[in-house]
Protein backbone atom coordinates (compact mmCIF):
# COMPACT_ATOMS: atom_id res chain seq x y z
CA UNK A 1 -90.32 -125.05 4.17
CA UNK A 2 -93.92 -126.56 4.84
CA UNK A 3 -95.29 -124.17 7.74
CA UNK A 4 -99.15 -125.52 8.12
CA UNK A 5 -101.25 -128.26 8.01
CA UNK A 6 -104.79 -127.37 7.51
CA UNK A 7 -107.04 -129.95 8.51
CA UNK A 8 -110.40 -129.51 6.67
CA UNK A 9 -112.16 -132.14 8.75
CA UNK A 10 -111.79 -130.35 11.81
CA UNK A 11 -111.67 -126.66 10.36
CA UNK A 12 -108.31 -126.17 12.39
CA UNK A 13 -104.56 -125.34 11.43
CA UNK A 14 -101.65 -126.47 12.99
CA UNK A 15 -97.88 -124.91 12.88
CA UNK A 16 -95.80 -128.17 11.06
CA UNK A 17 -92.74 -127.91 13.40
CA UNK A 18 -94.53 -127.34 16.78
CA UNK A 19 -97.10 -130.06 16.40
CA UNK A 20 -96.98 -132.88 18.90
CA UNK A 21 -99.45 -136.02 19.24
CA UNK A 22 -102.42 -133.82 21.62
CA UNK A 23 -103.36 -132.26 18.39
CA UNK A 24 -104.62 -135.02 17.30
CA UNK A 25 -104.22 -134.56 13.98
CA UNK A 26 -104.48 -138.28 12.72
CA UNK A 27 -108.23 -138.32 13.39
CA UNK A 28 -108.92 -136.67 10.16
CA UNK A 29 -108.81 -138.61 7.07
CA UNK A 30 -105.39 -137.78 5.01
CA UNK A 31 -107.64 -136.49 1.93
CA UNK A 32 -108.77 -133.88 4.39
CA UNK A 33 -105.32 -132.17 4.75
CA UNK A 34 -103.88 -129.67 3.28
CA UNK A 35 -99.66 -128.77 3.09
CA UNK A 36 -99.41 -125.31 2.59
CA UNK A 37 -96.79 -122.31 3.19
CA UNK A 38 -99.01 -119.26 2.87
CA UNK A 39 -99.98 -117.14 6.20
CA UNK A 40 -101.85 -115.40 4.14
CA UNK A 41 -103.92 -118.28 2.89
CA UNK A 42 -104.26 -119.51 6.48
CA UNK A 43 -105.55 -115.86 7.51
CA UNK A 44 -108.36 -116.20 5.27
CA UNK A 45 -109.38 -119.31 6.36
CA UNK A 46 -109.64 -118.37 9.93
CA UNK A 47 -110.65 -114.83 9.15
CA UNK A 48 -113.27 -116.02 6.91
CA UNK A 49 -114.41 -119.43 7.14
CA UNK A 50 -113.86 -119.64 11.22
CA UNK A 51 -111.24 -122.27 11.18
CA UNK A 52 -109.24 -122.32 14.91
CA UNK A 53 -105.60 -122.48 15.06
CA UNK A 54 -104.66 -125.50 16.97
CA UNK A 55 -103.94 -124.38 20.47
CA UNK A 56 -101.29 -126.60 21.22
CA UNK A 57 -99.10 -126.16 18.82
CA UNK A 58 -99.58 -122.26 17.70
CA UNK A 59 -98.24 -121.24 20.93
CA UNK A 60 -94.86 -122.53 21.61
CA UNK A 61 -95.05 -123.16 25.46
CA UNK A 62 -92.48 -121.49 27.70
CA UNK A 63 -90.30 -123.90 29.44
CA UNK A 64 -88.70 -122.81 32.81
CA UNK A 65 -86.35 -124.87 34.54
């Protein structure tokens, strides 16, 4: 199952099955993107090469009725 998008325009990642239109992730061009499954890939890259995890859709907001 596809768990990130890395988006190499922006140096962010966002979680595939919380993302939601405020990460704006259609700004980037679609060569810029990256599918990928590896945590430990995406650890690198923010470790490493300072790319931000998307802040809307890394934490999964907490819905109270």
């Amino acid at each position: 199952m596809l768990q990130y998008i890395v988006d190499h325009q922006q140096k962010s990642v966002h979680e595939s099955r919380y993302m939601e239109s405020r990460c704006h992730l259609d700004a980037s061009a679609p060569e810029k993107k990256e599918f990928v499954d590896s945590r430990p890939y995406v650890q690198l890259l923010e470790n490493q090469q300072a790319y931000i995890p998307c802040p809307y859709c890394h934490q999964v907001p907490l819905i109270i009725d």
